[in-house]
C-alpha atoms as a PDB file:
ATOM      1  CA  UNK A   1     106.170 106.373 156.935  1.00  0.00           C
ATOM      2  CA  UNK A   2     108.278 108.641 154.987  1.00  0.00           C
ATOM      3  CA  UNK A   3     111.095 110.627 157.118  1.00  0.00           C
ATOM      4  CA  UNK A   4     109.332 114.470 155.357  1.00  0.00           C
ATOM      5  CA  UNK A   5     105.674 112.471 156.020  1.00  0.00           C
ATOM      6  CA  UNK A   6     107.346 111.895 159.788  1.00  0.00           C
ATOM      7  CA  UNK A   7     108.653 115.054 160.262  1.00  0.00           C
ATOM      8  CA  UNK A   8     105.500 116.831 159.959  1.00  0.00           C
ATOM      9  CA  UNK A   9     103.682 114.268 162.074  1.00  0.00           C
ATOM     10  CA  UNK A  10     106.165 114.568 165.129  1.00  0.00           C
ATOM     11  CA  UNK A  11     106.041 118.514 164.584  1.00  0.00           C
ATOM     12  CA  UNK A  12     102.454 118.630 164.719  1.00  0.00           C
ATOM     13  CA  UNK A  13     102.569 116.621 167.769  1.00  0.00           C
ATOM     14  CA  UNK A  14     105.371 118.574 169.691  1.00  0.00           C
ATOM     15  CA  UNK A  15     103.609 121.934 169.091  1.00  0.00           C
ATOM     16  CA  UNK A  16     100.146 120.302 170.301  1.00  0.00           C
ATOM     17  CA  UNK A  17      99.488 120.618 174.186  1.00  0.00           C
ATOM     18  CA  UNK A  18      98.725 118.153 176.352  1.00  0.00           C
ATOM     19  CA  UNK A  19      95.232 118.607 176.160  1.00  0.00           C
ATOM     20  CA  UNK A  20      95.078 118.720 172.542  1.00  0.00           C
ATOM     21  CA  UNK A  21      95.405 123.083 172.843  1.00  0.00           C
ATOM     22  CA  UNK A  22      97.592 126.033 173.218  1.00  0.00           C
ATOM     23  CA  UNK A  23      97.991 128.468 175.830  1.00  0.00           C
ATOM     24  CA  UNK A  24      95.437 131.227 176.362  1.00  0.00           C
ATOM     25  CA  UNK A  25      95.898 133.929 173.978  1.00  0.00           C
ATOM     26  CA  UNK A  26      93.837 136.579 172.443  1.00  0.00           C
ATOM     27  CA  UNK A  27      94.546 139.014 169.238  1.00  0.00           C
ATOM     28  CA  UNK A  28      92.325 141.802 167.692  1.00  0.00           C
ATOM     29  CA  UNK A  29      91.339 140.540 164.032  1.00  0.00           C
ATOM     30  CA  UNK A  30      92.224 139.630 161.420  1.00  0.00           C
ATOM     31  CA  UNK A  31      95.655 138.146 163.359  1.00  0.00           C
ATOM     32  CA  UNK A  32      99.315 138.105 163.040  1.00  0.00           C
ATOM     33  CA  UNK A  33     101.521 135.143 162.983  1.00  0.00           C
ATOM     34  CA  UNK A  34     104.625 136.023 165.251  1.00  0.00           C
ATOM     35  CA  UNK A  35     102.211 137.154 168.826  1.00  0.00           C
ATOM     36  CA  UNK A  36     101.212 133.567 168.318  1.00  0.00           C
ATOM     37  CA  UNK A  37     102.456 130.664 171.283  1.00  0.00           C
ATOM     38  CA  UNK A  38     103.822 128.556 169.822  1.00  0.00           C
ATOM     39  CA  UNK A  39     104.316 129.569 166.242  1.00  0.00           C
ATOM     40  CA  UNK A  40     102.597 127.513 163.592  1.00  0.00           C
ATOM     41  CA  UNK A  41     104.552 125.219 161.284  1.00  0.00           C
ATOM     42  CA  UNK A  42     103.891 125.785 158.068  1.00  0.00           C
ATOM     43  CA  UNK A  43     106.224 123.668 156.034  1.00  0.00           C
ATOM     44  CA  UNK A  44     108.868 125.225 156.246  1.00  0.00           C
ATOM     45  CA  UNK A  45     111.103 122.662 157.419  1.00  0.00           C
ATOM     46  CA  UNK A  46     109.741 119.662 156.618  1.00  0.00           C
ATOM     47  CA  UNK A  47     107.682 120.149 152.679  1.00  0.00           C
ATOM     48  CA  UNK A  48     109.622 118.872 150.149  1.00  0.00           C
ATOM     49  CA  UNK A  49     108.345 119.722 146.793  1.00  0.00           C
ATOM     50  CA  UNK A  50     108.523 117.051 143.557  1.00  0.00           C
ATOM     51  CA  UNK A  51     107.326 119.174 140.897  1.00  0.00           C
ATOM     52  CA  UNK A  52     103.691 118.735 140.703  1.00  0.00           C
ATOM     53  CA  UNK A  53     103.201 121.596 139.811  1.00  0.00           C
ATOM     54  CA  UNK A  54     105.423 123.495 137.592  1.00  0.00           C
ATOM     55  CA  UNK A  55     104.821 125.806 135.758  1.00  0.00           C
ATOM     56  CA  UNK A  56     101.709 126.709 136.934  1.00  0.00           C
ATOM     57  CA  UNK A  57     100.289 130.288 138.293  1.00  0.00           C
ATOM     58  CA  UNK A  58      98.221 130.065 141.257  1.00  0.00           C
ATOM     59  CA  UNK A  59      96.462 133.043 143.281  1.00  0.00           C
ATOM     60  CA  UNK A  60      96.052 132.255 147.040  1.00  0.00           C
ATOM     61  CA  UNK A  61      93.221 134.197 148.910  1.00  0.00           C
ATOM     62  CA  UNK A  62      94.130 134.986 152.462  1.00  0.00           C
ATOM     63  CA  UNK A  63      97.678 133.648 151.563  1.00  0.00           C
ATOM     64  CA  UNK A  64      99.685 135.415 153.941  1.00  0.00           C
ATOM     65  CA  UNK A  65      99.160 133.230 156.948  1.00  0.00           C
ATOM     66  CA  UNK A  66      97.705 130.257 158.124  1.00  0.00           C
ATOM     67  CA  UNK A  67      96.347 127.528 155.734  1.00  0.00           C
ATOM     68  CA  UNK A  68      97.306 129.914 153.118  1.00  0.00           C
ATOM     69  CA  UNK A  69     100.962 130.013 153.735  1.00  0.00           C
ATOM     70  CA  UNK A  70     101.393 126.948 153.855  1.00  0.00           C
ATOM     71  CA  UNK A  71      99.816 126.184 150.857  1.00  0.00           C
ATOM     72  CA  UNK A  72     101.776 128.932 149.038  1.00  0.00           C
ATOM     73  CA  UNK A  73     104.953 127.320 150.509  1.00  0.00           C
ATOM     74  CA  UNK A  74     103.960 124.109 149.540  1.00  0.00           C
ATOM     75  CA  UNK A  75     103.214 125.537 145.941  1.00  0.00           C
ATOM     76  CA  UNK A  76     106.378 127.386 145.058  1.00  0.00           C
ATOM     77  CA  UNK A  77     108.398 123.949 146.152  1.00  0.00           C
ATOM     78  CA  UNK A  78     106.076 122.019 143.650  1.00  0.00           C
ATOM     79  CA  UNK A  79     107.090 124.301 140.862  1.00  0.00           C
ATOM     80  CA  UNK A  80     104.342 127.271 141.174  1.00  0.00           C
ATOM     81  CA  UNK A  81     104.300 131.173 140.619  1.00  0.00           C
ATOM     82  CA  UNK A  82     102.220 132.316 143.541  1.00  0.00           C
ATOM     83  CA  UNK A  83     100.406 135.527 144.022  1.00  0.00           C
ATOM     84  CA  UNK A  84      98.831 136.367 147.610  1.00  0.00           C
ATOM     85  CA  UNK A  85      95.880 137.902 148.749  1.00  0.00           C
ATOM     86  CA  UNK A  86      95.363 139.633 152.156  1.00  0.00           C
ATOM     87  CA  UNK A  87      94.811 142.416 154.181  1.00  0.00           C
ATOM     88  CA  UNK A  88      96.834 145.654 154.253  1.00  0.00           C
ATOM     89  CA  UNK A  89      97.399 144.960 157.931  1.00  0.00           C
ATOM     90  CA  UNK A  90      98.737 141.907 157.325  1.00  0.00           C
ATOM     91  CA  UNK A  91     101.611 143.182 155.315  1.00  0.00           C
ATOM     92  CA  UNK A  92     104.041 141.629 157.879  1.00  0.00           C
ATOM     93  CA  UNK A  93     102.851 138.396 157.217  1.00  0.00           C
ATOM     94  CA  UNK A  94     102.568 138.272 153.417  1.00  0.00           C
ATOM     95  CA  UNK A  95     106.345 139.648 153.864  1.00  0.00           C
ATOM     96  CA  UNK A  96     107.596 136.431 155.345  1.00  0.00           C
ATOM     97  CA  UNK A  97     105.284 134.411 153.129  1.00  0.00           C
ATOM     98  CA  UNK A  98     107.050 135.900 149.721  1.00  0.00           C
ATOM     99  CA  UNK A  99     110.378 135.465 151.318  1.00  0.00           C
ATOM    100  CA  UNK A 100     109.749 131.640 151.748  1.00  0.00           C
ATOM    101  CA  UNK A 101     108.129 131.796 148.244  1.00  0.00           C
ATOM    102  CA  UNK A 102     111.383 133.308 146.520  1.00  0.00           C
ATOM    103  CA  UNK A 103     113.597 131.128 148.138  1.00  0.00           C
ATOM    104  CA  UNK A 104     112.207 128.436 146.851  1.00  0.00           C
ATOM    105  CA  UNK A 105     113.045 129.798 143.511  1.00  0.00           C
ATOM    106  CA  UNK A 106     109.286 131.406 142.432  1.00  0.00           C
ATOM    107  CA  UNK A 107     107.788 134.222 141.712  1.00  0.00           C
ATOM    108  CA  UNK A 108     105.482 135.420 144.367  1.00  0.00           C
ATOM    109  CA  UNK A 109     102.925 138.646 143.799  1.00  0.00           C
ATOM    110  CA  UNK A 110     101.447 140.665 146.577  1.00  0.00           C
ATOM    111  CA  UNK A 111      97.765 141.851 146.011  1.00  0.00           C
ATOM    112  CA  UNK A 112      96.453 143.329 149.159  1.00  0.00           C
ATOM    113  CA  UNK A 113      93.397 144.332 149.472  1.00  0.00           C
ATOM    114  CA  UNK A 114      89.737 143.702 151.463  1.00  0.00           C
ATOM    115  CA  UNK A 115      87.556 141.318 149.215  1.00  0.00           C
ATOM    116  CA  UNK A 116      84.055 142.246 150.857  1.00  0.00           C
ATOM    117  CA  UNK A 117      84.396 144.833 148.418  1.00  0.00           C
ATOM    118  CA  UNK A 118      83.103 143.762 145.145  1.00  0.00           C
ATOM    119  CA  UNK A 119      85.490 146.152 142.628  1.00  0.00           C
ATOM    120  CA  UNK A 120      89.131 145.042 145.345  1.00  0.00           C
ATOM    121  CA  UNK A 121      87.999 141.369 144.723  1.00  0.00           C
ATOM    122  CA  UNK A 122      88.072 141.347 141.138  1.00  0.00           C
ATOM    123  CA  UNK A 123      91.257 143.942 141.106  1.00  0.00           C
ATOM    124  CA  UNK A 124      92.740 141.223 142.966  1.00  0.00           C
ATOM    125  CA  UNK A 125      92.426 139.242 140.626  1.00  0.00           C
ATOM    126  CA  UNK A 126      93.319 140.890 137.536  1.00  0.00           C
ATOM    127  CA  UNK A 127      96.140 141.667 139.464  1.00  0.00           C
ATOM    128  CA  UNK A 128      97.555 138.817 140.191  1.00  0.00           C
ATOM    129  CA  UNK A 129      97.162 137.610 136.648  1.00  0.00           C
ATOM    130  CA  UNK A 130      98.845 140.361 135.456  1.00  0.00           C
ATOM    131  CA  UNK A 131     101.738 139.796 137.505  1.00  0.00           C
ATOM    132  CA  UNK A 132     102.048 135.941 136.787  1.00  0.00           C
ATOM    133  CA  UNK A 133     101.437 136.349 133.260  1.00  0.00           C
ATOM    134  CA  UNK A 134      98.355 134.373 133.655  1.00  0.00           C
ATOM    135  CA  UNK A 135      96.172 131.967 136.116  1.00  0.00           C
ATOM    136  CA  UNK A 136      95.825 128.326 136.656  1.00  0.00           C
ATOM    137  CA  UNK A 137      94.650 127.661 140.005  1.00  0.00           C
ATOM    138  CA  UNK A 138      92.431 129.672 141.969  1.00  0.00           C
ATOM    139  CA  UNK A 139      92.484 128.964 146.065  1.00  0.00           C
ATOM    140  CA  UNK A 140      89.244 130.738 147.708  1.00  0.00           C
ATOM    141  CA  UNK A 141      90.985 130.309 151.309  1.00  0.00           C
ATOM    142  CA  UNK A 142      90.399 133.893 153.014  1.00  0.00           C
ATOM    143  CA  UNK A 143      87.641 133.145 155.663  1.00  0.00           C
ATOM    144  CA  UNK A 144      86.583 135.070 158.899  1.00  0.00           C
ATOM    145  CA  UNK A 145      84.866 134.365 161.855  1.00  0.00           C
ATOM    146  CA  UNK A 146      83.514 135.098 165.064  1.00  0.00           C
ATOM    147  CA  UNK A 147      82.715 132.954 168.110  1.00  0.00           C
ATOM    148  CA  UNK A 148      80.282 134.373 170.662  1.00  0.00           C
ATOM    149  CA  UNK A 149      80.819 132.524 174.094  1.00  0.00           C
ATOM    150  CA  UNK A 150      78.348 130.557 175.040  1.00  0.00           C
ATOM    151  CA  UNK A 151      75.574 131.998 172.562  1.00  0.00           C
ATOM    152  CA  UNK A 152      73.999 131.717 168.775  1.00  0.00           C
ATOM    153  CA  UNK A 153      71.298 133.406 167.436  1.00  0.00           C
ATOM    154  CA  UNK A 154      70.358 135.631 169.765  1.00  0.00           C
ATOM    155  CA  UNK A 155      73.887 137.456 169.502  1.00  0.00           C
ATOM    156  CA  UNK A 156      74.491 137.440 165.848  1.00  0.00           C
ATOM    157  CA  UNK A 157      74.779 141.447 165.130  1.00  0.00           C
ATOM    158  CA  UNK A 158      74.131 142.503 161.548  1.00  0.00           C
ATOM    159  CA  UNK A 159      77.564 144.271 161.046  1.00  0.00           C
ATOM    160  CA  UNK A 160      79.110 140.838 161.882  1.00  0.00           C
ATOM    161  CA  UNK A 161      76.931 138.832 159.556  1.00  0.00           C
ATOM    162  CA  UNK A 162      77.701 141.115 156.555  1.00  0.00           C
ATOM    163  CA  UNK A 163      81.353 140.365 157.438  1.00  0.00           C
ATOM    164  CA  UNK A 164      80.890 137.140 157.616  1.00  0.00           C
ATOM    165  CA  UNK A 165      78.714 136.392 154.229  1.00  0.00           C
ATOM    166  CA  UNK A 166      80.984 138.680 152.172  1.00  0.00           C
ATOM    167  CA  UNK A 167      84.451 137.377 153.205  1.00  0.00           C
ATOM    168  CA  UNK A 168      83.849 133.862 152.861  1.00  0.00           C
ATOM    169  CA  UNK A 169      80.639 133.701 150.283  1.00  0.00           C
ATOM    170  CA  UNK A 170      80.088 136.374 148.194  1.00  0.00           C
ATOM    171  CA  UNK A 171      84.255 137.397 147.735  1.00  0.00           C
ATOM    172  CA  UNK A 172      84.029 133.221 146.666  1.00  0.00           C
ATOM    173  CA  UNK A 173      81.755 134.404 143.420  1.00  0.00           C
ATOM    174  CA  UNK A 174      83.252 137.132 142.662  1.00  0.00           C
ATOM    175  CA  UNK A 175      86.654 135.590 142.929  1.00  0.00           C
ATOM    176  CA  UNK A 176      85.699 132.513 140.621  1.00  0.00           C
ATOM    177  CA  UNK A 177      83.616 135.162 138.556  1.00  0.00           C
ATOM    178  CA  UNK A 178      86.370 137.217 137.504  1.00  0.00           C
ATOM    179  CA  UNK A 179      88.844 134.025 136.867  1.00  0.00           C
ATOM    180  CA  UNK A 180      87.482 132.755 134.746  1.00  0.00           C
ATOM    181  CA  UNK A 181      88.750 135.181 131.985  1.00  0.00           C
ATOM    182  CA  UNK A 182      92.238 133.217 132.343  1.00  0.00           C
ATOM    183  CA  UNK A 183      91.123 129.987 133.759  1.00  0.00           C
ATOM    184  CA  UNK A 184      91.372 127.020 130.665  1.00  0.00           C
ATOM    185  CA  UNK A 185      91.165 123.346 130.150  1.00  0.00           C
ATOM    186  CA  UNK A 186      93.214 121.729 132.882  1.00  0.00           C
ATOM    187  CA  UNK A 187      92.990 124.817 135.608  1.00  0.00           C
ATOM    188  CA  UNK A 188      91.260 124.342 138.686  1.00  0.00           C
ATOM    189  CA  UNK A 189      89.441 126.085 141.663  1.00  0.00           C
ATOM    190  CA  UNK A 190      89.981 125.008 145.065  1.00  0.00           C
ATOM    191  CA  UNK A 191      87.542 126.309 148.037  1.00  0.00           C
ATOM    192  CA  UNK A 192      87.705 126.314 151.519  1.00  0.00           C
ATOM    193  CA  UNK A 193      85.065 124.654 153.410  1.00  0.00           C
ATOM    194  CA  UNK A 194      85.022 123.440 157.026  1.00  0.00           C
ATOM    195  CA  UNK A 195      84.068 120.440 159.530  1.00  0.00           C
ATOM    196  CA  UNK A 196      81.358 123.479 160.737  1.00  0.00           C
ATOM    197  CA  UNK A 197      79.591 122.569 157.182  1.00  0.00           C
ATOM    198  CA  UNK A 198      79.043 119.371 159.090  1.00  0.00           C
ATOM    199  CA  UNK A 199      78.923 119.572 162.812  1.00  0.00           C
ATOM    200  CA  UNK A 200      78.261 123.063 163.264  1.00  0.00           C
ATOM    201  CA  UNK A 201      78.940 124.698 166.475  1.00  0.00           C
ATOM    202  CA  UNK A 202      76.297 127.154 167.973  1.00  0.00           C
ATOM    203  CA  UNK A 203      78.320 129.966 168.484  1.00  0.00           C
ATOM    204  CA  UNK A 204      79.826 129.823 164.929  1.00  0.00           C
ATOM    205  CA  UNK A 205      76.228 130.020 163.377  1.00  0.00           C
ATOM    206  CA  UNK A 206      76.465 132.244 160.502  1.00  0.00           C
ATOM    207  CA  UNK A 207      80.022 131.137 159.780  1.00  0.00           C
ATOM    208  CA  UNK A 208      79.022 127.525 160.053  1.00  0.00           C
ATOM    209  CA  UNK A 209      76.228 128.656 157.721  1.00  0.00           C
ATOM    210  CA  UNK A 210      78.666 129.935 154.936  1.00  0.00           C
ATOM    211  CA  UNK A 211      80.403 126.926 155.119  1.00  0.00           C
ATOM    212  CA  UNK A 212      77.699 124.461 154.210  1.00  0.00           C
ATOM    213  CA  UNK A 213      76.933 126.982 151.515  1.00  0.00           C
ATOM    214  CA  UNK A 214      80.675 126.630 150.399  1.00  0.00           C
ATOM    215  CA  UNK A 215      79.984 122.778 149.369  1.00  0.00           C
ATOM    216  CA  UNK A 216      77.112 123.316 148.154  1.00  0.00           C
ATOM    217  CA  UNK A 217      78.249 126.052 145.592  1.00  0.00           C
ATOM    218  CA  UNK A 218      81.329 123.476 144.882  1.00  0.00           C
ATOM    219  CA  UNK A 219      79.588 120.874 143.711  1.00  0.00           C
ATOM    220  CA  UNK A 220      77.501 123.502 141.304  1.00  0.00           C
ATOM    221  CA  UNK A 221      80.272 124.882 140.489  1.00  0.00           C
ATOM    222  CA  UNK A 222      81.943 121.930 139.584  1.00  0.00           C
ATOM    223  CA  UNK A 223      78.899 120.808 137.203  1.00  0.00           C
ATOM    224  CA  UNK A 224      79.423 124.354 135.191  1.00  0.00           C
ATOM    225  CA  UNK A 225      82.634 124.213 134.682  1.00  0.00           C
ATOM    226  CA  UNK A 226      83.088 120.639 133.468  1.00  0.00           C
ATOM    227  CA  UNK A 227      82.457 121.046 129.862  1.00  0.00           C
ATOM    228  CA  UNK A 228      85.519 123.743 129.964  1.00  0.00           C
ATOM    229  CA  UNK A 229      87.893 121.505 131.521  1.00  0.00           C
ATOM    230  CA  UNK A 230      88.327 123.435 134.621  1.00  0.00           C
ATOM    231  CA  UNK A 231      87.509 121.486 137.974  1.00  0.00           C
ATOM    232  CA  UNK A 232      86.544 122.571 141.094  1.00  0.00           C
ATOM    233  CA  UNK A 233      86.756 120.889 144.792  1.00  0.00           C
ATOM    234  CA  UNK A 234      87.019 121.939 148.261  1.00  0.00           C
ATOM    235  CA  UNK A 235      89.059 121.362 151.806  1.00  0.00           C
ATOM    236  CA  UNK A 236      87.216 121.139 154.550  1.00  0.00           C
ATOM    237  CA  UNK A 237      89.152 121.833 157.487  1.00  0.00           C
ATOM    238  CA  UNK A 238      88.991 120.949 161.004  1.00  0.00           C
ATOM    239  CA  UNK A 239      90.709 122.952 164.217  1.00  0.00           C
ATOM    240  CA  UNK A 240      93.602 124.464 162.670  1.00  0.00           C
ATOM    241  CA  UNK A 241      96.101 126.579 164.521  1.00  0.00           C
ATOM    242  CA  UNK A 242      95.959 129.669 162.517  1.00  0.00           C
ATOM    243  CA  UNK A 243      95.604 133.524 163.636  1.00  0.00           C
ATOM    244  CA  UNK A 244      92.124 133.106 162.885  1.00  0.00           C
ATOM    245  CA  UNK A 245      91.915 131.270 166.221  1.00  0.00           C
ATOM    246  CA  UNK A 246      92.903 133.596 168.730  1.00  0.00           C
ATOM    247  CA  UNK A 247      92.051 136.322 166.877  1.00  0.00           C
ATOM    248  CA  UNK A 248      88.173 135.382 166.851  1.00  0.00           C
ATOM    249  CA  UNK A 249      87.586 133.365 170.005  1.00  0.00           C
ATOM    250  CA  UNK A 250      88.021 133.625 173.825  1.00  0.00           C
ATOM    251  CA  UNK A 251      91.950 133.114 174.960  1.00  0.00           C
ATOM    252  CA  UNK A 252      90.476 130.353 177.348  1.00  0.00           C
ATOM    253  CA  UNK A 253      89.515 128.699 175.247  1.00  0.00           C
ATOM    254  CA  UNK A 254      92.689 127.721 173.201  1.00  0.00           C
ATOM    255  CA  UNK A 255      94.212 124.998 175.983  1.00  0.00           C
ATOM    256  CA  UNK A 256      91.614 122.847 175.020  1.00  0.00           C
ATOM    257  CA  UNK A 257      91.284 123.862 171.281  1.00  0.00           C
ATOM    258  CA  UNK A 258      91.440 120.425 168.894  1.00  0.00           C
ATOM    259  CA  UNK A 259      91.313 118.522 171.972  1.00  0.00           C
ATOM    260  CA  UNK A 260      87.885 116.720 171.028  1.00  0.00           C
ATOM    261  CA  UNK A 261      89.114 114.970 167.981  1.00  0.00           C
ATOM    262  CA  UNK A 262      89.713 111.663 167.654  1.00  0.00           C
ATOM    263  CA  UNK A 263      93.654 112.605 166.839  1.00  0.00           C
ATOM    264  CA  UNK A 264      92.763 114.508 170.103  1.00  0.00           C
ATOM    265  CA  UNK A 265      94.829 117.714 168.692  1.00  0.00           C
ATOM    266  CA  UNK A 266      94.080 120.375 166.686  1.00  0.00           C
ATOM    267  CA  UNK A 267      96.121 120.351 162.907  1.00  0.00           C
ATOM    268  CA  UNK A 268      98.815 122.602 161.907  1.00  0.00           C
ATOM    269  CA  UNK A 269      98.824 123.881 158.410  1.00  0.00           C
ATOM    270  CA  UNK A 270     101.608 122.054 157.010  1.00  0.00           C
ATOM    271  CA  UNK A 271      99.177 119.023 157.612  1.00  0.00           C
ATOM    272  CA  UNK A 272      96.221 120.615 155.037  1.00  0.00           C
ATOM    273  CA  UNK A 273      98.821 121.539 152.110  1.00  0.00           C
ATOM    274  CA  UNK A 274      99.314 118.065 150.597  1.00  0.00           C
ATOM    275  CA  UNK A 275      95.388 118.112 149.995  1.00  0.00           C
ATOM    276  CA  UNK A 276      95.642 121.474 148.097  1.00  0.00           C
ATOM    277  CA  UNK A 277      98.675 120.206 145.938  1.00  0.00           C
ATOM    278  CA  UNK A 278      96.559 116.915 145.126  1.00  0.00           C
ATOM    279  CA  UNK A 279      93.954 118.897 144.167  1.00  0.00           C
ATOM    280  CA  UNK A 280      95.373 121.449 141.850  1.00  0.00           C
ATOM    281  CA  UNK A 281      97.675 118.837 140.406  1.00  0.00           C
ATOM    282  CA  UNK A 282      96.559 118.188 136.483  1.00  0.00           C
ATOM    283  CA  UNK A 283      98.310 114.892 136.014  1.00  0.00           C
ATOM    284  CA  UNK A 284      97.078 113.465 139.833  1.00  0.00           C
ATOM    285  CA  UNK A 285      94.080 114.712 140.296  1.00  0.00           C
ATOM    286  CA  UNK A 286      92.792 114.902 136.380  1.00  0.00           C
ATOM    287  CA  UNK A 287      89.275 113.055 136.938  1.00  0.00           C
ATOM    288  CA  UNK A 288      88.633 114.699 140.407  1.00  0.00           C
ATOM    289  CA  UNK A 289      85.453 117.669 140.371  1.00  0.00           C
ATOM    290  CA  UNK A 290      82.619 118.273 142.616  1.00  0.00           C
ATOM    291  CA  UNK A 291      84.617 116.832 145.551  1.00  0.00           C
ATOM    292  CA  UNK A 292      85.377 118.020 149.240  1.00  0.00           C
ATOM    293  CA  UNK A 293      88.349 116.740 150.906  1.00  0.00           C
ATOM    294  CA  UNK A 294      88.168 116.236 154.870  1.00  0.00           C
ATOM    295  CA  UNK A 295      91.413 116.970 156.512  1.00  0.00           C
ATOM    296  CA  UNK A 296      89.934 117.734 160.538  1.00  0.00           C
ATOM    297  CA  UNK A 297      91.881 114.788 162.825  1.00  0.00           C
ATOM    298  CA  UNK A 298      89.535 112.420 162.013  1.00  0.00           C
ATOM    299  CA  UNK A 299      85.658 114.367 162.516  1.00  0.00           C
ATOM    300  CA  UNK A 300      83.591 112.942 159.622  1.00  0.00           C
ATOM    301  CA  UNK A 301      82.647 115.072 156.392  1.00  0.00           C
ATOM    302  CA  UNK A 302      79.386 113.150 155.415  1.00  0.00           C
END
């Protein structure tokens, strides 16, 4: 193994707990990194960037924390101009995201804004284009959930639903929609799925929903878009330590969060970013489309 491929590894493991969890925690949504014990690792030590990407202008959805920043990190080391999507209230995050994102020498555009509404989502972006000087890779990552204890239909309120559906479906069309004004021949659309697309938990129901939807419209997605050189793939996640997590669930339930994988931990985002470079990378992934890439501590995506 590598000594950056190790570093991650032994990080991942150190900041796991013994059960595979963190301590109990709770936030309001949507989450802020620096309440969280302990603190995610995003790359920020240990990615080391070889220019697979340079040149290129990517737009991150929900890239101020989480999976997001760590792809953004990840991106700006391999060479990318980066512009960030995310809510006004978490300014402080997308803050700390840019400053990793400059000092690795890129450009790095904030475009706040809510994406269940239809006109922010394409302002977004325009936006971001606008600011790069064009688009090459589009990353649908912003996501929300919400986990009722112990329940699944029965709960599921309206208000949430319409959260749900619009943050991580319908912001997904209108996102790819209005990219593809400055997407060309060798640009490329990576979503975010989920291991919920496969073994769906019962108090994730709609959100678990969304996510099967997510491969599905990949794979469509994919087939349209071939003929203009453009591909299109998905992550699918498994526990990740993000803000999402406490934000969304019961604190008691984060000792034993990750625990029931097979790596018997849950990931850290570091660990997903080397997918979403592969992915976006023209000269490595080239003949790749219609494909979703597992990353969940071994949980199977088929």
């Amino acid at each position: 193994m590598s000594d950056d491929l190790y570093a991650v590894d032994k990080q991942a493991q150190k900041l796991a707990g013994e059960k595979g969890g963190f301590p109990a925690q709770e936030q309001q949504p949507p989450g802020l990194t620096p309440p969280m014990e302990p603190t995610p690792d995003h790359g920020e030590q240990t990615w080391v960037g070889r220019d697979r990407l340079a040149g290129l202008k990517a737009l991150i959805t929900g890239g101020d924390s989480g999976i997001g920043r760590a792809v953004a990190i990840a991106y700006a080391r391999e060479g990318a101009d980066v512009a960030i999507n995310y809510l006004p209230e978490e300014q402080s995050d997308a803050e700390e995201t840019k400053a990793w994102v400059e000092k690795a020498g890129r450009t790095c555009v904030l475009v706040p804004g809510d994406l269940t509404e239809e006109t922010v989502a394409r302002k977004i972006v325009d936006d971001a284009a606008a600011g790069m000087g064009g688009l090459d890779i589009v990353v649908n990552n912003a996501g929300f959930q919400w986990a009722r204890r112990d329940s699944g239909l029965a709960d599921v309120k309206t208000s949430d639903m319409d959260r749900v559906f619009k943050t991580n479906l319908y912001a997904l069309f209108w996102v790819s929609q209005q990219a593809l004004k400055y997407l060309g021949k060798g640009s490329s659309i990576i979503n975010v799925s989920s291991i919920q697309a496969y073994d769906p938990s019962e108090p994730l129901i709609d959100y678990a929903a969304t996510k099967a939807a997510i491969n599905n419209f990949t794979v469509n997605l994919a087939a349209d878009l071939g003929s203009k050189g453009i591909r299109v793939n998905a992550v699918a996640p498994g526990p990740i330590w993000t803000p999402l997590q406490p934000a969304t669930k019961p604190g008691d339930g984060m000792p034993s969060f990750g625990g029931d994988t097979p790596l018997g931990r849950a990931g850290q985002p570091a660990e997903l970013a080397g997918a979403f470079v592969f992915l976006a990378s023209p000269a490595e992934a080239s003949y790749v489309s219609g494909t979703v890439v597992g990353v969940t501590g071994g949980r199977p995506v088929f």
